[in-house]
C-alpha atoms as a PDB file:
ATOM      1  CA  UNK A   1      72.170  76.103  96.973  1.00  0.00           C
ATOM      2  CA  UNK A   2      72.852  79.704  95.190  1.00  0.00           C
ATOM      3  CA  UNK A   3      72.561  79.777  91.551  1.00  0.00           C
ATOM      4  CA  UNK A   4      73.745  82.894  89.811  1.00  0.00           C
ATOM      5  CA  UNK A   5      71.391  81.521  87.236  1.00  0.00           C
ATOM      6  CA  UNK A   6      67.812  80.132  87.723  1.00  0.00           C
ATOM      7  CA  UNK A   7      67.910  78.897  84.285  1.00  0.00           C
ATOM      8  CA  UNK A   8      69.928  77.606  81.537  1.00  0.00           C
ATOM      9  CA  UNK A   9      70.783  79.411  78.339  1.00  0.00           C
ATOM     10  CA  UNK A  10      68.711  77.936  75.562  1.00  0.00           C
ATOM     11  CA  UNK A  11      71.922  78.727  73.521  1.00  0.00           C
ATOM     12  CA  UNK A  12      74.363  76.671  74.823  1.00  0.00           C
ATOM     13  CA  UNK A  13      74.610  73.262  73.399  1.00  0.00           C
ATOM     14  CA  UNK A  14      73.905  71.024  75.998  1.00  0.00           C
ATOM     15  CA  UNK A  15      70.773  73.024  77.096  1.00  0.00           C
ATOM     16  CA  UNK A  16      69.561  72.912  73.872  1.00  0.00           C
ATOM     17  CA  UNK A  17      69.779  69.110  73.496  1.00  0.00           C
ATOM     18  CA  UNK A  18      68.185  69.111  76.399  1.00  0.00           C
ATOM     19  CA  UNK A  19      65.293  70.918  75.803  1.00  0.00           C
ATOM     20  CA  UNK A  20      64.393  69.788  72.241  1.00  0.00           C
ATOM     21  CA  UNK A  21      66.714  67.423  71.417  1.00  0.00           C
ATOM     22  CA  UNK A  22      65.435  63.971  73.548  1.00  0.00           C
ATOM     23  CA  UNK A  23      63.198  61.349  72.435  1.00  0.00           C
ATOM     24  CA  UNK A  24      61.739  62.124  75.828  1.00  0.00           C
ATOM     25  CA  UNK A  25      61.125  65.760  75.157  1.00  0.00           C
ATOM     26  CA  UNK A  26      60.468  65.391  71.519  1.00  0.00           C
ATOM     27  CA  UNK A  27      57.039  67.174  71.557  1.00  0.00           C
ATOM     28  CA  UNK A  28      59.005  70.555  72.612  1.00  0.00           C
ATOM     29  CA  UNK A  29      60.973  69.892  68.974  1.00  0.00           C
ATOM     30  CA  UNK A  30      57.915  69.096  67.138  1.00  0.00           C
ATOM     31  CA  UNK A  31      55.956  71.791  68.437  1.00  0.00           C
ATOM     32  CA  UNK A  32      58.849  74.049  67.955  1.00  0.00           C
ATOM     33  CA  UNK A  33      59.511  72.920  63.694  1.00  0.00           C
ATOM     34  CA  UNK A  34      55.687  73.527  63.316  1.00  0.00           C
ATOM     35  CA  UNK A  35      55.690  76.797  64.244  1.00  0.00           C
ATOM     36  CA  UNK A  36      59.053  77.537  61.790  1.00  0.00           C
ATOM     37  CA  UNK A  37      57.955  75.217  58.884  1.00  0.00           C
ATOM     38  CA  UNK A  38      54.321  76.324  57.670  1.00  0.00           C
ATOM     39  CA  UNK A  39      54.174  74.368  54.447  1.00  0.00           C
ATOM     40  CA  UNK A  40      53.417  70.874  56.262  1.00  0.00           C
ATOM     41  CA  UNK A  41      52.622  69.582  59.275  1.00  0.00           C
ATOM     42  CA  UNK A  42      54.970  67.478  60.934  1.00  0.00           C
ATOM     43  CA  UNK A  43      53.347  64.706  63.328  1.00  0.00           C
ATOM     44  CA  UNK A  44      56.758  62.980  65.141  1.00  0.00           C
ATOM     45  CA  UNK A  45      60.454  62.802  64.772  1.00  0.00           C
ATOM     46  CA  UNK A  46      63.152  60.937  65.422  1.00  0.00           C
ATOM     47  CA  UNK A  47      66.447  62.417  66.244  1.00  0.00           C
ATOM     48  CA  UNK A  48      69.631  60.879  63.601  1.00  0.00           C
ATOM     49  CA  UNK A  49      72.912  60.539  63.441  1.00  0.00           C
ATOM     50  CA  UNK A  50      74.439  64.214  63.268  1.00  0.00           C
ATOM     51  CA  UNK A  51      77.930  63.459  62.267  1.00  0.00           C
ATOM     52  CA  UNK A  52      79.610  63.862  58.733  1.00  0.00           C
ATOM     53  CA  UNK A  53      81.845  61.822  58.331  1.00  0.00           C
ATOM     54  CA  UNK A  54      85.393  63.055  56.705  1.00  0.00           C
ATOM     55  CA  UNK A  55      85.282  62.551  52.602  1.00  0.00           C
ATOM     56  CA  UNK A  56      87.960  61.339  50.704  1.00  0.00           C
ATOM     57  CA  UNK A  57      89.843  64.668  49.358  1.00  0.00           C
ATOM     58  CA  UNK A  58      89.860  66.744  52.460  1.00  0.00           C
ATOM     59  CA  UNK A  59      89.146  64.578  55.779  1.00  0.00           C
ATOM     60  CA  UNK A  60      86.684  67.048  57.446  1.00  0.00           C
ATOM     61  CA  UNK A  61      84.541  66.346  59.984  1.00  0.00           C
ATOM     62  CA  UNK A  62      81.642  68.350  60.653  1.00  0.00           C
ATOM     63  CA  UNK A  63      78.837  67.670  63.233  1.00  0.00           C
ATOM     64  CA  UNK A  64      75.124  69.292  63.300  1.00  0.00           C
ATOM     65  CA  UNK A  65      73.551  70.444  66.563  1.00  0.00           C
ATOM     66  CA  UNK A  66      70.454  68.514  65.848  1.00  0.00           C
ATOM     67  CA  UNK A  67      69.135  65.979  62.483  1.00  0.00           C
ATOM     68  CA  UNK A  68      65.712  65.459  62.828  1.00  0.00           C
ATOM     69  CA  UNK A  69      63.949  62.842  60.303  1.00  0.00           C
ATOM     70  CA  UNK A  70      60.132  63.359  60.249  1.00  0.00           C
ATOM     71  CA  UNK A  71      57.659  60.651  59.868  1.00  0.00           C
ATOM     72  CA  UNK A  72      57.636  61.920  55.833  1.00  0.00           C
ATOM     73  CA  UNK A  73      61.018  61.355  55.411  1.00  0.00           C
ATOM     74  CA  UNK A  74      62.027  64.746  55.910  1.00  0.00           C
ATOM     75  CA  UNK A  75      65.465  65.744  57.041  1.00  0.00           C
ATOM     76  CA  UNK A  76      65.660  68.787  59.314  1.00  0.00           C
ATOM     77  CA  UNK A  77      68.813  70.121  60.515  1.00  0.00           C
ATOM     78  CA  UNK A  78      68.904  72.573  63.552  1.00  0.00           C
ATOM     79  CA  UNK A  79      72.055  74.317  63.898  1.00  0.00           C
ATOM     80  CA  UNK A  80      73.355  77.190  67.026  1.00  0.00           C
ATOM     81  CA  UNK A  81      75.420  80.166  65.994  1.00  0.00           C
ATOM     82  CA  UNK A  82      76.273  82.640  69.004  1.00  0.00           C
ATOM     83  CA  UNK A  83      78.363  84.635  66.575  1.00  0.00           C
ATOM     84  CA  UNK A  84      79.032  85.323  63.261  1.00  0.00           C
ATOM     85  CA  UNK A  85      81.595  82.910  61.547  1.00  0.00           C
ATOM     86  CA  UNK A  86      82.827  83.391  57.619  1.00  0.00           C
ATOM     87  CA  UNK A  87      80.720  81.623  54.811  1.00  0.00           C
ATOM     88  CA  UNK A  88      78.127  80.833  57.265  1.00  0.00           C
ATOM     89  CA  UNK A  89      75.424  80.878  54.764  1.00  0.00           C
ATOM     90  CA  UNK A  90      77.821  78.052  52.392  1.00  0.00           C
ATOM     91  CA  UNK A  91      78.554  75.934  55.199  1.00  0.00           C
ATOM     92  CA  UNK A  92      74.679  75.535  55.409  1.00  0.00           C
ATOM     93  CA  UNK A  93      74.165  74.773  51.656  1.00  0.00           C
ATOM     94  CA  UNK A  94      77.184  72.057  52.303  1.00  0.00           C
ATOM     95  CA  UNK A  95      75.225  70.617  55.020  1.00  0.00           C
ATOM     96  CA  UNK A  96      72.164  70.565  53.055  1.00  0.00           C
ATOM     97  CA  UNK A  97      74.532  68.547  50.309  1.00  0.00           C
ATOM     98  CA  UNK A  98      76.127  65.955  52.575  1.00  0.00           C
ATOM     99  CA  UNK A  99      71.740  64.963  53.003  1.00  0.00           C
ATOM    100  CA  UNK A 100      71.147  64.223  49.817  1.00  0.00           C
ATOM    101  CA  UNK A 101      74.740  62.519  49.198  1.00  0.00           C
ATOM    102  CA  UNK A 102      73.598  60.241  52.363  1.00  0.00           C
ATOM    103  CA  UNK A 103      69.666  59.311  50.438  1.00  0.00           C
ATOM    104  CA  UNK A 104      71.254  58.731  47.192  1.00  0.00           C
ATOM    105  CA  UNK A 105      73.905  56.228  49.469  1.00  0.00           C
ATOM    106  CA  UNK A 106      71.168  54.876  51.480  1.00  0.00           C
ATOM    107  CA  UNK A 107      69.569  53.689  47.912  1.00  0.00           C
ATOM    108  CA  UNK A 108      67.264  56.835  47.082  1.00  0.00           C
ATOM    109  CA  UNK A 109      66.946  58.053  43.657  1.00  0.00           C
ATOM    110  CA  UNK A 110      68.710  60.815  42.906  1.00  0.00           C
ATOM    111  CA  UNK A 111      66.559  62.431  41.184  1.00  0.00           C
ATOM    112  CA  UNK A 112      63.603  61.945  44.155  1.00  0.00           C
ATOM    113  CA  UNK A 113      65.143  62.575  47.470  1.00  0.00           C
ATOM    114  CA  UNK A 114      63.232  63.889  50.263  1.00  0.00           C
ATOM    115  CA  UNK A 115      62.923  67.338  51.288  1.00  0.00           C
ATOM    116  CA  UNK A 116      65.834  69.066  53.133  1.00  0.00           C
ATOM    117  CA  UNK A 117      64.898  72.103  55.307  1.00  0.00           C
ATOM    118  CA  UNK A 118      68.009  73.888  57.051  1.00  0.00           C
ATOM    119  CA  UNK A 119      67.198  75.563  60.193  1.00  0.00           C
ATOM    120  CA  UNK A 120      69.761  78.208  61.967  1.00  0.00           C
ATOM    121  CA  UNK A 121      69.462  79.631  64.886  1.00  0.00           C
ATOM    122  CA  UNK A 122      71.208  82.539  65.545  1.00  0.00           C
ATOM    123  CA  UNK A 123      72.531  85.371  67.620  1.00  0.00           C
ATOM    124  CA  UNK A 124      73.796  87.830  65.541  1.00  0.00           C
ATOM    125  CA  UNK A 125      72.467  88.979  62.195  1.00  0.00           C
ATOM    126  CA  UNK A 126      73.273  87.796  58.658  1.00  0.00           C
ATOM    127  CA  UNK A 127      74.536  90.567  56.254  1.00  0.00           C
ATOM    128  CA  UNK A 128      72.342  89.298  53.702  1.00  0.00           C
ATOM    129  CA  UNK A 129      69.542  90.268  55.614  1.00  0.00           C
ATOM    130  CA  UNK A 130      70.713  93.581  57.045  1.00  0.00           C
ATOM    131  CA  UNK A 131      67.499  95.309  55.060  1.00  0.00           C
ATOM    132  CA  UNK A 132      65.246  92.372  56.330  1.00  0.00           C
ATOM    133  CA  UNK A 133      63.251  93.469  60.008  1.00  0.00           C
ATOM    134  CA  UNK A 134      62.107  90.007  60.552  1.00  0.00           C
ATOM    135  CA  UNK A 135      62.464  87.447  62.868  1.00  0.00           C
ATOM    136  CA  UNK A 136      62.760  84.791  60.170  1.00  0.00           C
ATOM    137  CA  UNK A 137      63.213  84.069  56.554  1.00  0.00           C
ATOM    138  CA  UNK A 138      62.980  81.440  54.377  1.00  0.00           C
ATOM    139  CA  UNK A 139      65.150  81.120  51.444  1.00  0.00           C
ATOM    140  CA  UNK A 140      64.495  78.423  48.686  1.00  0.00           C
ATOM    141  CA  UNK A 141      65.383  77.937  44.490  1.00  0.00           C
ATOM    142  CA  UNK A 142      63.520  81.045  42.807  1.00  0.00           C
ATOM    143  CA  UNK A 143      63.454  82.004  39.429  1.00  0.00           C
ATOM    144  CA  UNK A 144      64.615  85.617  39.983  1.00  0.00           C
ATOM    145  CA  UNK A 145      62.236  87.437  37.639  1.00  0.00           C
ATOM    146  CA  UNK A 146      59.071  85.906  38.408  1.00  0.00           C
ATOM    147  CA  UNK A 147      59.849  84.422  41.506  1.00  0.00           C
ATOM    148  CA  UNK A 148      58.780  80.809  40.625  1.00  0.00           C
ATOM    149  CA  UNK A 149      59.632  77.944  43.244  1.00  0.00           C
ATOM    150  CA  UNK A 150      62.099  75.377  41.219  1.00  0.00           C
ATOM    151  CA  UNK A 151      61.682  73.149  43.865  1.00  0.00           C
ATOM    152  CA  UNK A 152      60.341  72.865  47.455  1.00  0.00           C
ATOM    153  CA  UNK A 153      62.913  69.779  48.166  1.00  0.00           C
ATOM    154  CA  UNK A 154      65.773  72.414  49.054  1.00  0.00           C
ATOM    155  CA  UNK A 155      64.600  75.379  52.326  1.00  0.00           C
ATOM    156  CA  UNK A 156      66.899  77.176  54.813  1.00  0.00           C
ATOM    157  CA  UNK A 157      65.558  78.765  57.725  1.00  0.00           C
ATOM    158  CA  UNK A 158      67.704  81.782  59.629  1.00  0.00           C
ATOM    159  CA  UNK A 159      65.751  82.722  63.320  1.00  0.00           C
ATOM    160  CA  UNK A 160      67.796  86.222  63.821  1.00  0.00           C
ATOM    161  CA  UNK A 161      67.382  86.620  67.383  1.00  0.00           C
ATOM    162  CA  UNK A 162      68.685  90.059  67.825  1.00  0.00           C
ATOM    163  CA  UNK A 163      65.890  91.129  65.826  1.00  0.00           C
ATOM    164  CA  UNK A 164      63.424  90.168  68.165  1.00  0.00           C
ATOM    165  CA  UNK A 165      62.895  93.188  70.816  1.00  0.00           C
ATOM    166  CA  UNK A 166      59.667  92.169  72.404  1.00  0.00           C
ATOM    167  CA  UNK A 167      60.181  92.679  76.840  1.00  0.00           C
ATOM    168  CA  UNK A 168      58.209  90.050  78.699  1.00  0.00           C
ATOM    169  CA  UNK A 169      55.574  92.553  79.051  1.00  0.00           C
ATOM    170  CA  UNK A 170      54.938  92.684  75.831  1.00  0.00           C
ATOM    171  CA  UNK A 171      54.683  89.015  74.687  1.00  0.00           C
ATOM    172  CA  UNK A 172      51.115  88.395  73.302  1.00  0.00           C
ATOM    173  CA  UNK A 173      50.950  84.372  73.960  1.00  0.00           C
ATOM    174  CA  UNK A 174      52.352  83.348  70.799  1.00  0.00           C
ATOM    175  CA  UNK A 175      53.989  80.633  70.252  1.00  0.00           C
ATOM    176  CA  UNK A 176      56.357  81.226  68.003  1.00  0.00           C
ATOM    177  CA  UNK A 177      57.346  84.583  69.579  1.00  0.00           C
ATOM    178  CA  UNK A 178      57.269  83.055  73.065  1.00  0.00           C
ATOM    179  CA  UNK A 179      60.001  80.473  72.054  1.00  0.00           C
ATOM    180  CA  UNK A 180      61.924  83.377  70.207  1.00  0.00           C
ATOM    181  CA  UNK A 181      61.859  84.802  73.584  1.00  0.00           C
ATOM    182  CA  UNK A 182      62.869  81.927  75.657  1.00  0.00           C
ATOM    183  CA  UNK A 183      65.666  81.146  73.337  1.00  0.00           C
ATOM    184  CA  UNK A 184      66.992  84.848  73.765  1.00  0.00           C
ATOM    185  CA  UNK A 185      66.730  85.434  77.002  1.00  0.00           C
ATOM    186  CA  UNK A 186      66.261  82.394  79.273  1.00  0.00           C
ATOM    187  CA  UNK A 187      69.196  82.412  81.295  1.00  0.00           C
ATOM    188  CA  UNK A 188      68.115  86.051  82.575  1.00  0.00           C
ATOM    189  CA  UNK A 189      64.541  84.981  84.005  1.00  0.00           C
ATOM    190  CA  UNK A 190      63.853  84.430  87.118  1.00  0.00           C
ATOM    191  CA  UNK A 191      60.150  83.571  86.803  1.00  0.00           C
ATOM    192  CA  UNK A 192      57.754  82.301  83.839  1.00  0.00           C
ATOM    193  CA  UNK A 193      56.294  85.052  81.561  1.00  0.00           C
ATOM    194  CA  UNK A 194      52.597  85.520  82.312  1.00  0.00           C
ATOM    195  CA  UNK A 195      51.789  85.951  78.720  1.00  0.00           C
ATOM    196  CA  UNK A 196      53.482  81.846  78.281  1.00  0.00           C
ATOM    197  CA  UNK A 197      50.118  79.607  79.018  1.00  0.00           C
ATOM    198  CA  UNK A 198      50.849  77.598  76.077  1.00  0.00           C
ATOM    199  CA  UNK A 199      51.534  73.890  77.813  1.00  0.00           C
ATOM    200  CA  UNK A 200      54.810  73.288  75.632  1.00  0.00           C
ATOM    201  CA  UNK A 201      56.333  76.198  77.507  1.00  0.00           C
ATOM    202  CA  UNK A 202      55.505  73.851  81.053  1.00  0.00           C
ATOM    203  CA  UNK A 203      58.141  71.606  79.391  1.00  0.00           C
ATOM    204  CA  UNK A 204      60.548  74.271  78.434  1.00  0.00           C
ATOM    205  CA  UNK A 205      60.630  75.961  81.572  1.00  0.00           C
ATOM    206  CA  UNK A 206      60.431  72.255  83.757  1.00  0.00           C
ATOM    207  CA  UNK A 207      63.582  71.287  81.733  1.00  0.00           C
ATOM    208  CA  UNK A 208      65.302  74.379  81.541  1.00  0.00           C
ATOM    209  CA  UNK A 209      65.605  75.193  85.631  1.00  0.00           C
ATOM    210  CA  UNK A 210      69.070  74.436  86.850  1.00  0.00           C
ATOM    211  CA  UNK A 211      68.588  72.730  90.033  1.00  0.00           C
ATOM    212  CA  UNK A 212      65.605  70.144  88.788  1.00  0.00           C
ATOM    213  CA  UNK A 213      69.018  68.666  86.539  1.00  0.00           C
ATOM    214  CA  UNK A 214      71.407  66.066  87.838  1.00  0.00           C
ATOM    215  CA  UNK A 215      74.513  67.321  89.384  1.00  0.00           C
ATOM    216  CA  UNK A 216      76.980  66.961  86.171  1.00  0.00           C
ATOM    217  CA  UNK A 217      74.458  68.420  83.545  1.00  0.00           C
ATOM    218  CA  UNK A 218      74.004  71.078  86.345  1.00  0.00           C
ATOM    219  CA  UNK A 219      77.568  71.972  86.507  1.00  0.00           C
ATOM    220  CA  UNK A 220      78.910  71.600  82.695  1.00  0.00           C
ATOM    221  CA  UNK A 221      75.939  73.955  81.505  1.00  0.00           C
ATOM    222  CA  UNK A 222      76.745  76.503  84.980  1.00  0.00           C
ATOM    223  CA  UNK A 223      80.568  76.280  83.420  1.00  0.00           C
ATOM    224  CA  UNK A 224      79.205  76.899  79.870  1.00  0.00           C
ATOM    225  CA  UNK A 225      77.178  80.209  80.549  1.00  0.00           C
ATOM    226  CA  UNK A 226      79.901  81.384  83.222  1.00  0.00           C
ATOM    227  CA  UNK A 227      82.552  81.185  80.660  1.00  0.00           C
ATOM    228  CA  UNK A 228      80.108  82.340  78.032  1.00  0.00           C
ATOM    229  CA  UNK A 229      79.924  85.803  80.629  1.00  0.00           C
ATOM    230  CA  UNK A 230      83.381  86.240  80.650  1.00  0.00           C
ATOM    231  CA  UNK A 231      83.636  86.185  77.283  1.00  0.00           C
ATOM    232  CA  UNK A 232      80.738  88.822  76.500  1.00  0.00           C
ATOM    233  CA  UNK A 233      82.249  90.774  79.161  1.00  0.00           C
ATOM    234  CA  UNK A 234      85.966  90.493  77.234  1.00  0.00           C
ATOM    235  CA  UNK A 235      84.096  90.913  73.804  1.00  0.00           C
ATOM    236  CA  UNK A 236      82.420  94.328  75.255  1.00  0.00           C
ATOM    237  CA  UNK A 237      85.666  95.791  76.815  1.00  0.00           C
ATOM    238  CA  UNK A 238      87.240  95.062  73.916  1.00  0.00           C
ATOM    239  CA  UNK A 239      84.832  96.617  71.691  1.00  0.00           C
ATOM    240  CA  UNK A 240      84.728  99.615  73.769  1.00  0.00           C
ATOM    241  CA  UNK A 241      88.882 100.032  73.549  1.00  0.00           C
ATOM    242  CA  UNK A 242      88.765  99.476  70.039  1.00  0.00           C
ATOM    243  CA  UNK A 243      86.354 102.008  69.180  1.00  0.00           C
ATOM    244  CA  UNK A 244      87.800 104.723  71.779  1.00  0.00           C
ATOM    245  CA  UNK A 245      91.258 104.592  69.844  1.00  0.00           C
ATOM    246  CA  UNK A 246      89.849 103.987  66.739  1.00  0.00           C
ATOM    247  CA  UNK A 247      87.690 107.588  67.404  1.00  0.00           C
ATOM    248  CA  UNK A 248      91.155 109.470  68.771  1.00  0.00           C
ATOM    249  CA  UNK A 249      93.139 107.732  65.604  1.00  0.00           C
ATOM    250  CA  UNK A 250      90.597 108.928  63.563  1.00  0.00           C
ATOM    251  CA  UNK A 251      89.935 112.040  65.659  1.00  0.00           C
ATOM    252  CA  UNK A 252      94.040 112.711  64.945  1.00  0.00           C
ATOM    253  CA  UNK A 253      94.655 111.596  61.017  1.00  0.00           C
ATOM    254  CA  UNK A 254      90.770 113.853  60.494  1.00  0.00           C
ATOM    255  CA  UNK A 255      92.877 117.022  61.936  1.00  0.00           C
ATOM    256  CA  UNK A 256      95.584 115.959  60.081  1.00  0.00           C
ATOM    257  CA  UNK A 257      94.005 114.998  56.475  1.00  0.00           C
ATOM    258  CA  UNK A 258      90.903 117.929  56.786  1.00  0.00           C
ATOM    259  CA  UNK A 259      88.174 117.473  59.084  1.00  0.00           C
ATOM    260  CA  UNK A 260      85.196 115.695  57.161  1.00  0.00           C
ATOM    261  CA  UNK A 261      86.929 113.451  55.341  1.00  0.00           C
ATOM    262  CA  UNK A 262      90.096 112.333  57.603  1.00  0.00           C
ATOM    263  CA  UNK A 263      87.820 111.613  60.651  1.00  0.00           C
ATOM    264  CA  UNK A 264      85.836 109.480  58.443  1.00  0.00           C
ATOM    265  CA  UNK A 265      88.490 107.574  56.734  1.00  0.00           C
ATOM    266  CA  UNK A 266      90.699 107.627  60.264  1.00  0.00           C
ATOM    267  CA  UNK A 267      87.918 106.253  62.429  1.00  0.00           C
ATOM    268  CA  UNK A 268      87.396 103.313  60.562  1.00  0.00           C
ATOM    269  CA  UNK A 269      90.581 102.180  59.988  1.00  0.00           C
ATOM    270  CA  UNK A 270      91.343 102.585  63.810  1.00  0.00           C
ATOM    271  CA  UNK A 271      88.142 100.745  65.046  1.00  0.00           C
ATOM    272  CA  UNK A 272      89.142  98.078  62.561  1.00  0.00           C
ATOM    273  CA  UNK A 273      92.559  97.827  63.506  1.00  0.00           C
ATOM    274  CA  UNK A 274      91.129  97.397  67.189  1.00  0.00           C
ATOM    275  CA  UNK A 275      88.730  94.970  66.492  1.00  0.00           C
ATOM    276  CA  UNK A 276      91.200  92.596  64.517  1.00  0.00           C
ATOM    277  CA  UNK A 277      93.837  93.184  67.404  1.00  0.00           C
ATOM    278  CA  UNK A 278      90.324  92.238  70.073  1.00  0.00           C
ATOM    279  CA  UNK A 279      90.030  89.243  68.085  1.00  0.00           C
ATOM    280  CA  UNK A 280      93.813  87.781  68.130  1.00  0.00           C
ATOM    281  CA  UNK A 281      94.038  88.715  71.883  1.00  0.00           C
ATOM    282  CA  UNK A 282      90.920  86.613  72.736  1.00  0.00           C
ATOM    283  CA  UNK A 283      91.503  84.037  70.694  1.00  0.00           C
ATOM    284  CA  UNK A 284      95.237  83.563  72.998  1.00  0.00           C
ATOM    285  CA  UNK A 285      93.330  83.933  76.334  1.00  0.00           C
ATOM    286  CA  UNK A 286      91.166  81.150  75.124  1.00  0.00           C
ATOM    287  CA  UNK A 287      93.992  79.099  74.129  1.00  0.00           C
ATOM    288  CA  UNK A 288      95.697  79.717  77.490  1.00  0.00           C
ATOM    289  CA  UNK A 289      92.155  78.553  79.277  1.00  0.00           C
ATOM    290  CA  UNK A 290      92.367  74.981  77.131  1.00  0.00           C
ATOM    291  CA  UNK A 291      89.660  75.492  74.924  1.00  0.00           C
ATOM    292  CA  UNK A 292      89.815  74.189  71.580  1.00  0.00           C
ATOM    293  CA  UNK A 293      90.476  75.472  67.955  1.00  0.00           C
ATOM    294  CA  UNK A 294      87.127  74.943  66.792  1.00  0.00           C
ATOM    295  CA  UNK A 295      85.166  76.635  69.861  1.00  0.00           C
ATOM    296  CA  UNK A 296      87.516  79.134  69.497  1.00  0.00           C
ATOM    297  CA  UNK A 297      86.656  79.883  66.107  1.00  0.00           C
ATOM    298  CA  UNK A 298      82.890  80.215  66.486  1.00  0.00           C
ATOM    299  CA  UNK A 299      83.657  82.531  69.300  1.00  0.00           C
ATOM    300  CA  UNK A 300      85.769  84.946  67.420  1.00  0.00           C
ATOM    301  CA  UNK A 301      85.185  84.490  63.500  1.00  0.00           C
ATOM    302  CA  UNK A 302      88.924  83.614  63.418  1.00  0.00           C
ATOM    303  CA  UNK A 303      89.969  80.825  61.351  1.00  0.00           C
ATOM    304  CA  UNK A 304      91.186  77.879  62.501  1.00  0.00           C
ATOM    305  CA  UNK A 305      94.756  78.676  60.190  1.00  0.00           C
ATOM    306  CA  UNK A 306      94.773  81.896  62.124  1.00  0.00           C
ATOM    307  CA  UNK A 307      94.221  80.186  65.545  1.00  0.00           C
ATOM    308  CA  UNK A 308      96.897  77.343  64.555  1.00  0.00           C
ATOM    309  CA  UNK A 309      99.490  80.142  64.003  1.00  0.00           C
ATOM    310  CA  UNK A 310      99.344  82.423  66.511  1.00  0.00           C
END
């Protein structure tokens, strides 16, 4: 059998799952929230019911990629972004809310409900952390002059993977950078970096090649990534058309206006004019494929008013 892919991006939801996200494989998860969270140690988890359910006012349903509850009680969400979506950062501080609605429901005090830790995963950068090089931060309640922890119950985790630039070549046999690396760039291996000896990356790798999976897992995550292609391959010739007539609309009000300051001002409205025009015509190709409003969404940073009414 030819594969255009040896092995399955770590990105896409149902590779994921599979990789950290069975009671089966639930060693790759716990080895994996170790190396993120460094202020315990985590000894087993078991994987919980990821839905919230709609409330009252609104009826919204929202579902986490993975809810981990740790032998302390902990609650862990892990959440996939492939790109960047509006009021990311507040839909993670409502997640983080529904948790502690669902301990003081479950009969917790509260005033003493177990810690939360928020964990993103991400493939684009945040713009609050545009001046940040890391890999990862960690944001929690400060005090903003002295920088004193209010609380450790409340932590959000964002994994920025285009910040990480490390080639196979130059992995070290970290951990933590090793599955930084696998999450980023699985699906274009074709072999095991030499630098990976750690045993949890046996399991990742094991799990993660395409034709070791059953015939149906096979072909749903082979339809995910293909689809996934086509749509970095739209997103990039869309980019590219966008910024060529936002440069010769800028290139043509600059003449117009005075050279320094009309290119400047002519540019960027034309390359955003593009880009919002990129986004619309997308979001109708996707319609016209069958996929849904909400993966829709996450793919372009459209809302899902704007999807409804075009």
């Amino acid at each position: 059998m030819h594969l255009d892919f040896k092995y399955a991006d770590l990105l896409d939801d149902l590779a994921f799952k599979l990789v950290f996200g069975q009671e089966s494989t639930k060693n790759v998860m716990i080895e994996f929230l170790n190396q993120v969270i460094t202020d315990r140690k985590i000894v087993d988890v078991e994987f919980a019911d990821k839905e919230i359910h709609p409330n009252i006012r609104d009826r919204k349903t929202s579902i986490y990629d993975l809810l981990c509850m740790t032998d302390d009680g902990s609650r862990i969400i892990v959440e996939l972004q492939k790109r960047k979506q509006d009021s990311y950062a507040e839909r993670m501080l409502y997640y983080s809310m529904h948790q502690i609605l669902k301990q003081v429901e479950s009969g917790a005090s509260s005033f003493d409900f177990c810690p939360i830790y928020v964990i993103s995963i991400l493939n684009f950068t945040l713009d609050q952390n545009d001046s940040i090089a890391d890999v990862k931060t960690v944001y929690r309640l400060l005090e903003e002059t002295h920088n004193t922890l209010l609380t450790d119950r409340l932590t959000y985790i964002f994994i920025e993977l285009p910040k990480f630039k490390k080639r196979a070549e130059e992995l070290t046999g970290d951990v933590l950078e090793g599955m930084y690396f696998c999450l980023k760039n699985m699906s274009q291996l074709q072999e095991r970096p030499i630098a990976l000896t750690h045993g949890i990356f046996d399991k990742i790798f094991g799990i993660s090649e395409l034709l070791v999976m059953d015939e149906d897992t096979r072909d749903k995550i082979i339809e995910n990534m293909t689809t996934e292609r086509d749509l970095k391959n739209q997103l990039d010739y869309a980019r590219k058309v966008a910024i060529a007539e936002g440069l010769a609309e800028g290139k043509a009000q600059g003449m117009a206006q005075g050279m320094a300051q009309g290119m400047e001002q002519g540019m960027a409205q034309g390359m955003a004019q593009g880009m919002a025009q990129e986004k619309l015509q997308i979001a109708k190709n996707m319609l016209a494929m069958g996929l849904d409003t909400e993966t829709i969404s996450k793919a372009t940073g459209l809302s899902v008013d704007e999807i409804d009414n075009l």
